[in-house]
C-alpha atoms as a PDB file:
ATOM      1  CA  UNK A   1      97.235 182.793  44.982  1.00  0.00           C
ATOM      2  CA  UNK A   2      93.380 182.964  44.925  1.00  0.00           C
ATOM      3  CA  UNK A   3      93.385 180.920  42.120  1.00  0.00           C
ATOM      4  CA  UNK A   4      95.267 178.383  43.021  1.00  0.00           C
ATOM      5  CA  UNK A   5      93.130 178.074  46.445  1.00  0.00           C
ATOM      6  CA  UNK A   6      90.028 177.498  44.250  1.00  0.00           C
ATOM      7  CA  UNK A   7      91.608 174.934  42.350  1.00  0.00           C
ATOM      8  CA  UNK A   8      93.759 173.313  45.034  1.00  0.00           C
ATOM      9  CA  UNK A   9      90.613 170.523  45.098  1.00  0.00           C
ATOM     10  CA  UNK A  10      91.365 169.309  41.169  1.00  0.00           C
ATOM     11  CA  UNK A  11      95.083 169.605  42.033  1.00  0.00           C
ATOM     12  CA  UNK A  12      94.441 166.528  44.926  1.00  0.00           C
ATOM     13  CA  UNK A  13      91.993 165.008  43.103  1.00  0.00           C
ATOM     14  CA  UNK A  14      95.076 164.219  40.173  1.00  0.00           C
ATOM     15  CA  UNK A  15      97.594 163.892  43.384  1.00  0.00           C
ATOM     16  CA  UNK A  16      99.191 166.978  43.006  1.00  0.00           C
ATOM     17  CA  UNK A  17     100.655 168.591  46.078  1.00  0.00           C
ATOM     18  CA  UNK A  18     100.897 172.275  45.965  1.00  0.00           C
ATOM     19  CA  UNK A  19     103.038 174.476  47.990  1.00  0.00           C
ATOM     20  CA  UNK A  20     104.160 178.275  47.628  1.00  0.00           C
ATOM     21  CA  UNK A  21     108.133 179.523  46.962  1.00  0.00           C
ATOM     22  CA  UNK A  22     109.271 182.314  48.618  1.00  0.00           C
ATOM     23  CA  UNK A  23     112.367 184.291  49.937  1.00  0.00           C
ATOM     24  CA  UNK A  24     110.185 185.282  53.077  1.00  0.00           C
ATOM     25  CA  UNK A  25     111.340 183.567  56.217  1.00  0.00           C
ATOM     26  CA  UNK A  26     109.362 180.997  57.982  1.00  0.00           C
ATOM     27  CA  UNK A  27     108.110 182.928  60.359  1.00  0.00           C
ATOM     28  CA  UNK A  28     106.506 185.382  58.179  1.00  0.00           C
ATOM     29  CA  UNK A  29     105.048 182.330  56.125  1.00  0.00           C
ATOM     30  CA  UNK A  30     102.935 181.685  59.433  1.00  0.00           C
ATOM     31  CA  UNK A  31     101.811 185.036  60.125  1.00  0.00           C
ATOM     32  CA  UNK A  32     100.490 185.440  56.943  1.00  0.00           C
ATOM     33  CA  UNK A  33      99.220 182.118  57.045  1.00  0.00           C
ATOM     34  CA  UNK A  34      97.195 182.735  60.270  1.00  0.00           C
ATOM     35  CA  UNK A  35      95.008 185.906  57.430  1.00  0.00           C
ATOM     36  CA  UNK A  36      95.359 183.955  54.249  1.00  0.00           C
ATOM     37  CA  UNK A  37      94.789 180.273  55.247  1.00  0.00           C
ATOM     38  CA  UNK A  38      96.199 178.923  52.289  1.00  0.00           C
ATOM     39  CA  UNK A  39      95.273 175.532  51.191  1.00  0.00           C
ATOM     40  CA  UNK A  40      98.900 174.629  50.510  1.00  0.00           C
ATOM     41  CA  UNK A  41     102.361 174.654  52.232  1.00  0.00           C
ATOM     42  CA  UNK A  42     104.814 177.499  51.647  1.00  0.00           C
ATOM     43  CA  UNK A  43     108.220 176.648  51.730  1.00  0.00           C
ATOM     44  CA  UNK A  44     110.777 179.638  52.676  1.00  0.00           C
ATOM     45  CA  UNK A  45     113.908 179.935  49.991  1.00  0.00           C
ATOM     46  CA  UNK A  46     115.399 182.095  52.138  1.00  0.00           C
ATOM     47  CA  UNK A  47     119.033 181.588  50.462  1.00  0.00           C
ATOM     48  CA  UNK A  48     117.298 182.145  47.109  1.00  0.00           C
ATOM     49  CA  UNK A  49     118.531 178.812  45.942  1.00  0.00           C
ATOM     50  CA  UNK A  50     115.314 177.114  44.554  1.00  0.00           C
ATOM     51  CA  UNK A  51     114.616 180.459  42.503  1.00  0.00           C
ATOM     52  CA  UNK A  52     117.977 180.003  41.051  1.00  0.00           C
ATOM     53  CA  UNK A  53     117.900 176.702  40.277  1.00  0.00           C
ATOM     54  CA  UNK A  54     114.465 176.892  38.531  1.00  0.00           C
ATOM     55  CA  UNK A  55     115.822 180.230  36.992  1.00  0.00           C
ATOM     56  CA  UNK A  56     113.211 182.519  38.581  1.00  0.00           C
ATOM     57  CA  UNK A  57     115.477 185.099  40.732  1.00  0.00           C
ATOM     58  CA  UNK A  58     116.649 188.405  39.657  1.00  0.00           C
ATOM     59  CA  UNK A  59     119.418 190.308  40.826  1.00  0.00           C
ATOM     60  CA  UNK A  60     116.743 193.413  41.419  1.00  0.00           C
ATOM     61  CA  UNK A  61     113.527 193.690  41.206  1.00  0.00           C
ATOM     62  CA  UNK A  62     111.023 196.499  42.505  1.00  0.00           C
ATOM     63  CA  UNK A  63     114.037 198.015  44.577  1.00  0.00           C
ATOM     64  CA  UNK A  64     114.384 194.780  46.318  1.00  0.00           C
ATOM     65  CA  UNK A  65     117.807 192.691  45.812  1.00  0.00           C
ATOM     66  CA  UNK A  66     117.603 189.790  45.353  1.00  0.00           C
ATOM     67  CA  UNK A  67     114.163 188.692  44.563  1.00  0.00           C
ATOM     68  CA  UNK A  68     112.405 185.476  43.154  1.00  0.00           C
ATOM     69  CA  UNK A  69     109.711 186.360  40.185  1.00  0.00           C
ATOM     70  CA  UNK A  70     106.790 183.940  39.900  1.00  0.00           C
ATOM     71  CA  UNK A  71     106.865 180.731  38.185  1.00  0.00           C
ATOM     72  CA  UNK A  72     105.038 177.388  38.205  1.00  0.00           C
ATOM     73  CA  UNK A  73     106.467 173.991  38.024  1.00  0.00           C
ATOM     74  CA  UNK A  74     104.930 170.378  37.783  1.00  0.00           C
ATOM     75  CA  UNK A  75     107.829 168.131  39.535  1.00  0.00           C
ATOM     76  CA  UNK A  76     107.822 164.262  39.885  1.00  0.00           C
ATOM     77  CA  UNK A  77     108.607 162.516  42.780  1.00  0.00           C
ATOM     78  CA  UNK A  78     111.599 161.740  41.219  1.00  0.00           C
ATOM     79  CA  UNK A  79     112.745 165.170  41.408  1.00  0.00           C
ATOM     80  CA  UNK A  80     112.428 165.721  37.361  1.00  0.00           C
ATOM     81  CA  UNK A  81     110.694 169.479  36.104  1.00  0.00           C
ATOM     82  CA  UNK A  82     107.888 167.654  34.100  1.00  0.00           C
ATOM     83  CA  UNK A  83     106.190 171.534  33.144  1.00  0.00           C
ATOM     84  CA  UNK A  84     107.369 175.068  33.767  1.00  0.00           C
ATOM     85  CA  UNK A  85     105.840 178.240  33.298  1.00  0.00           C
ATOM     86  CA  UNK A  86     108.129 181.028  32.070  1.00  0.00           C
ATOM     87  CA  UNK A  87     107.982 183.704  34.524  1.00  0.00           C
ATOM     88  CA  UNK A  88     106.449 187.295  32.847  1.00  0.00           C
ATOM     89  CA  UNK A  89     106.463 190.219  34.900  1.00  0.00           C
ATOM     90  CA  UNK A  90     103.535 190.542  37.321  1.00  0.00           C
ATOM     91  CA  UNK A  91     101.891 188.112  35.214  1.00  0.00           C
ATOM     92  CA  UNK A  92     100.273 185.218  37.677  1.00  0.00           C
ATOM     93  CA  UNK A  93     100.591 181.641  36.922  1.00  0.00           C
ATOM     94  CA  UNK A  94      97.699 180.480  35.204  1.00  0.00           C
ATOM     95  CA  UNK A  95      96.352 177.387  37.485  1.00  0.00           C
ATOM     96  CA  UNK A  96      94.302 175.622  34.624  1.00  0.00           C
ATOM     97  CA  UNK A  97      97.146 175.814  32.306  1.00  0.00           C
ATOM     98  CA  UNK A  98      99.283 173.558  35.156  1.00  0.00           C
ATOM     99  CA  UNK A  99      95.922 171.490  35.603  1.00  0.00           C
ATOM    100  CA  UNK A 100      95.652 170.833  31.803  1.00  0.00           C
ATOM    101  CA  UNK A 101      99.757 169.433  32.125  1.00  0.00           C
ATOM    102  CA  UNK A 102      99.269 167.730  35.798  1.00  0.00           C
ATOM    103  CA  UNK A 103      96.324 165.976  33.816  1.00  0.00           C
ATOM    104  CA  UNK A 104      98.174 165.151  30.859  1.00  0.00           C
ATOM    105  CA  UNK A 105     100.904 164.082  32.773  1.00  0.00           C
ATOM    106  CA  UNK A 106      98.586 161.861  35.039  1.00  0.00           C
ATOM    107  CA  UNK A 107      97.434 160.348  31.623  1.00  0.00           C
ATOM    108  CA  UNK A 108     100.281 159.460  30.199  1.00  0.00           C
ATOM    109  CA  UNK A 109     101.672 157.210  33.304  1.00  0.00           C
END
């Protein structure tokens, strides 16, 4: 998530509001929060239902059941997946690669 803290800047600059998915509750967000300070809002999925429904939870993973995989998505304000990255295992998101589409979607409207 390091990356994504050093770029969180560009990401505002093209209006782009970040926030971190995770099966974690809450609560645990804001503990680790309080060590981390993120510079963008995690959201808890703590039915798993946004992993499903962008297709990034697995039945197993590392001996945990369920669990989400990373992934990173560019959605409108209309609710509409406008870039995804295919999750690869323990492979991190690349942030300029979701730059280069927030600013070629920024162009193009």
């Amino acid at each position: 998530m390091a990356q994504f803290r050093a770029k969180a800047d560009e990401f505002a600059g093209l209006g782009v509001k970040l926030y971190g998915l995770s099966g974690d509750s809450p609560f645990a967000h804001a503990e680790w929060a309080k060590s981390v300070q993120p510079k963008h809002d995690w959201l808890s999925d703590w039915n798993h239902e946004a992993a499903r429904a962008f297709g990034i939870l697995r039945d197993e993973a590392f001996g945990f059941k369920p669990m989400n995989t990373r992934g990173a998505f560019l959605v409108d304000t209309d609710g509409v997946v406008r870039y995804s990255w295919a999750p690869q295992e323990r492979e991190l998101p690349d942030p300029n690669a979701l730059l280069a589409a927030a600013r070629e979607l920024v162009a193009s409207s």
